[in-house]
N, C-alpha and C. Protein backbone atom coordinates (compact mmCIF):
# COMPACT_ATOMS: atom_id res chain seq x y z
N UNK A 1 81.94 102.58 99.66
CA UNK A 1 82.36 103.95 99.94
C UNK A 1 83.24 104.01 101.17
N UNK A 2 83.10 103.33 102.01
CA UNK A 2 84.22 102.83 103.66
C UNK A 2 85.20 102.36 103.01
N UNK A 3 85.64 101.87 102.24
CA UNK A 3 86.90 101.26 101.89
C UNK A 3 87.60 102.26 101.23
N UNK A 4 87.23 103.39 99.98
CA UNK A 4 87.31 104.19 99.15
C UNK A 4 88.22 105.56 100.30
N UNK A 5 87.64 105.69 100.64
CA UNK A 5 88.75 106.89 101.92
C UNK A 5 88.98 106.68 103.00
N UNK A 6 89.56 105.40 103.18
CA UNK A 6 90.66 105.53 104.76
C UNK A 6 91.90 106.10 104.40
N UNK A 7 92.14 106.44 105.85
CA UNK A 7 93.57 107.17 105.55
C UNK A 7 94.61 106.33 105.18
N UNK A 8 95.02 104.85 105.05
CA UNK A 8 95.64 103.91 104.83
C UNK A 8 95.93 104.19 103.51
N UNK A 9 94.75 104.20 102.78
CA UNK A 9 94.76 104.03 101.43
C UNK A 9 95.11 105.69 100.98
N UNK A 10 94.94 106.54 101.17
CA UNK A 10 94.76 107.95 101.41
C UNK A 10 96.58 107.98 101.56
N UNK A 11 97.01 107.63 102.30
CA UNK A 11 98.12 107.91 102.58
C UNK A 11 99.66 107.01 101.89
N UNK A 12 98.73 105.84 101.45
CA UNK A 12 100.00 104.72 100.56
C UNK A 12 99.42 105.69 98.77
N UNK A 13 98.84 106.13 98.95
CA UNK A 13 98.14 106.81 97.10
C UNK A 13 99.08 108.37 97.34
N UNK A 14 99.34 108.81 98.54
CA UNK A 14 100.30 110.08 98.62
C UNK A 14 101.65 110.08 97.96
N UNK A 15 101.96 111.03 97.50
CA UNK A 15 102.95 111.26 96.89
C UNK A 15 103.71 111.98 98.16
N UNK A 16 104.98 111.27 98.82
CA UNK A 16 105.47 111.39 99.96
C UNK A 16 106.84 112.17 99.91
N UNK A 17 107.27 112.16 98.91
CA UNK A 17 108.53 113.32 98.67
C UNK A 17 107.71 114.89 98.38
N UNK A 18 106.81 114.96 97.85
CA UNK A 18 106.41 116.38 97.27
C UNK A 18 105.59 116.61 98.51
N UNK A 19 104.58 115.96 99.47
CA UNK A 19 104.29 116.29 100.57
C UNK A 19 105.15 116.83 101.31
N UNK A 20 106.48 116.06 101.39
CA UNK A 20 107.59 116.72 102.65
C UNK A 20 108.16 117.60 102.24
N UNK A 21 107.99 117.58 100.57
CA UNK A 21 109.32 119.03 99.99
C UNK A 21 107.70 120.52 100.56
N UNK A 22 106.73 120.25 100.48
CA UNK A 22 105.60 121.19 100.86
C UNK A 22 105.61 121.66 101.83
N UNK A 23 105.87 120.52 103.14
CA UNK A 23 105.74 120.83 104.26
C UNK A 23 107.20 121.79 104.87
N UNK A 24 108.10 121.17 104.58
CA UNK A 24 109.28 121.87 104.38
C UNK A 24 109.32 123.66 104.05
N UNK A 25 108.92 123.42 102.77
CA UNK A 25 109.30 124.71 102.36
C UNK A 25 108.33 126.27 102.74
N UNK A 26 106.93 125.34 103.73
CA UNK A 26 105.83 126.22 104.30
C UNK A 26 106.83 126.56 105.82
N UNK A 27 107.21 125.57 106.51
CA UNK A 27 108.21 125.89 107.46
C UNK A 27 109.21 126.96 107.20
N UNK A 28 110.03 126.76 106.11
CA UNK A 28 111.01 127.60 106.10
C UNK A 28 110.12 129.28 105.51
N UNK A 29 109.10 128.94 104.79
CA UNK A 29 109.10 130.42 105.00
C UNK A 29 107.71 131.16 105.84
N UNK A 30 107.49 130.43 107.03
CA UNK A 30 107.17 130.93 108.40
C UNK A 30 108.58 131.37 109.02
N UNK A 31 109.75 130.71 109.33
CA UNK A 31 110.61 130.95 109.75
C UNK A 31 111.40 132.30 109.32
N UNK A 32 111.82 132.32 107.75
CA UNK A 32 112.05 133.59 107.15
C UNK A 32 111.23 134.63 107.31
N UNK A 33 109.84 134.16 107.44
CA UNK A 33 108.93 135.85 107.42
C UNK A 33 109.10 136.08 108.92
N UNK A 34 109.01 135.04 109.94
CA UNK A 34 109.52 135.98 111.31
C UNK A 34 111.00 136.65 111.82
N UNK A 35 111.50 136.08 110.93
CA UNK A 35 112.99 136.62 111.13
C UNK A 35 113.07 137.51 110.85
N UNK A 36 112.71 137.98 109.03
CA UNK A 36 113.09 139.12 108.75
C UNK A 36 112.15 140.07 108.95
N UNK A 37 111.00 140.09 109.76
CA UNK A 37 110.32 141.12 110.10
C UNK A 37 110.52 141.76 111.60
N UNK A 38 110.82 141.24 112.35
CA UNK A 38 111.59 141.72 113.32
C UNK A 38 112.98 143.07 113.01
N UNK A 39 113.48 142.58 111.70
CA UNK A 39 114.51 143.28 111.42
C UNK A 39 113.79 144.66 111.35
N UNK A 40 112.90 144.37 110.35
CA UNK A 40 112.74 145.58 109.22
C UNK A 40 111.32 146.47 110.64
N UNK A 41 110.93 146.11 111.47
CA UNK A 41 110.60 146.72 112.20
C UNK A 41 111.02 147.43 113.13
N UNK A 42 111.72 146.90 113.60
CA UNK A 42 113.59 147.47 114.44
C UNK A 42 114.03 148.71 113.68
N UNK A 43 114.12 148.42 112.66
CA UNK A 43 114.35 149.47 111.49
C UNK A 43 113.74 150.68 111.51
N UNK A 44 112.55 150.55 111.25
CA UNK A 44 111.74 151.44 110.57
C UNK A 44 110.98 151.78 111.79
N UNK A 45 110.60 151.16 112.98
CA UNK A 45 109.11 151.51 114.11
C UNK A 45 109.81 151.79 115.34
N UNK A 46 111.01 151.66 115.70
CA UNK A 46 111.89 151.29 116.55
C UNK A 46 111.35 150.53 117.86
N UNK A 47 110.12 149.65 117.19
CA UNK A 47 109.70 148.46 118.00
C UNK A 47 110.22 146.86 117.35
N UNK A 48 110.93 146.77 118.31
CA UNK A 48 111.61 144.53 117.71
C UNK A 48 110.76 143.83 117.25
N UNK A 49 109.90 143.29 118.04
CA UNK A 49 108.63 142.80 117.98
C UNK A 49 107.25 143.00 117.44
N UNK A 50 107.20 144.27 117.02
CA UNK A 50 105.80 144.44 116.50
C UNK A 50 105.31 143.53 115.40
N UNK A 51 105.63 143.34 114.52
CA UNK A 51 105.46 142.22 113.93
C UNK A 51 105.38 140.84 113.95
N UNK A 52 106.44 140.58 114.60
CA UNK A 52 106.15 139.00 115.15
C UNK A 52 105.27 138.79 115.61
N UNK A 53 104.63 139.96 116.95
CA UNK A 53 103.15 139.22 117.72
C UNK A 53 102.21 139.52 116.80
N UNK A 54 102.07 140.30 115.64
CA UNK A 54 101.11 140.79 114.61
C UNK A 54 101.13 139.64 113.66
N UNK A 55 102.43 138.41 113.41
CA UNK A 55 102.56 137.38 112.70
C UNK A 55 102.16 136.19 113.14
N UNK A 56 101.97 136.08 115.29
CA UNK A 56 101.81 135.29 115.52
C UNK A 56 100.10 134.98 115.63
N UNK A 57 100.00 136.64 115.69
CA UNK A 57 98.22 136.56 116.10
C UNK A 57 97.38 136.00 114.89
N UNK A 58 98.14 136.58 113.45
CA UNK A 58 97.14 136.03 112.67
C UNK A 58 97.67 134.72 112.31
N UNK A 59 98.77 133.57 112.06
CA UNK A 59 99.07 132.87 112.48
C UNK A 59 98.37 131.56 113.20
N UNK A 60 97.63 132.21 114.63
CA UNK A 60 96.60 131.51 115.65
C UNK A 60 95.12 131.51 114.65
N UNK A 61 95.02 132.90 114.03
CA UNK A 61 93.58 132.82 113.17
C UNK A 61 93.61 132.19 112.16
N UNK A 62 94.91 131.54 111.32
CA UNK A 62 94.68 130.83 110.29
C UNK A 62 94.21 129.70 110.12
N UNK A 63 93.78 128.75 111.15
CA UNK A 63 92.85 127.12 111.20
C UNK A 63 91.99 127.84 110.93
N UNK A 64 90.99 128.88 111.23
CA UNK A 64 89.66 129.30 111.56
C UNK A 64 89.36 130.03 110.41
């Protein structure tokens, strides 16, 4: 069962293009949802930021 899940083996059994196209495309749309919510709050609250720190707070709560 020690031999069965190291990360060695765990990680040569990964499929390493669809991991990075994952990781990638979770980046880009953290990046898009803070961008364009800034806009549309500017817009509509005539606060810049309200959203972003409302994106960053839950953001911090998402490990937990």
């Amino acid at each position: 069962m020690g031999k069965i899940f190291k990360i060695e083996n765990y990680w040569r059994n990964l499929d390493k293009h669809i991991f990075l196209s994952f990781i990638l495309l979770f980046i880009l749309g953290i990046f898009f949802s803070f961008s364009s919510t800034s806009f549309l709050a500017d817009e509509r609250l005539k606060k810049g930021y309200y959203f972003f720190f409302k994106n960053i707070f839950y953001m911090l709560l998402f490990p937990f």
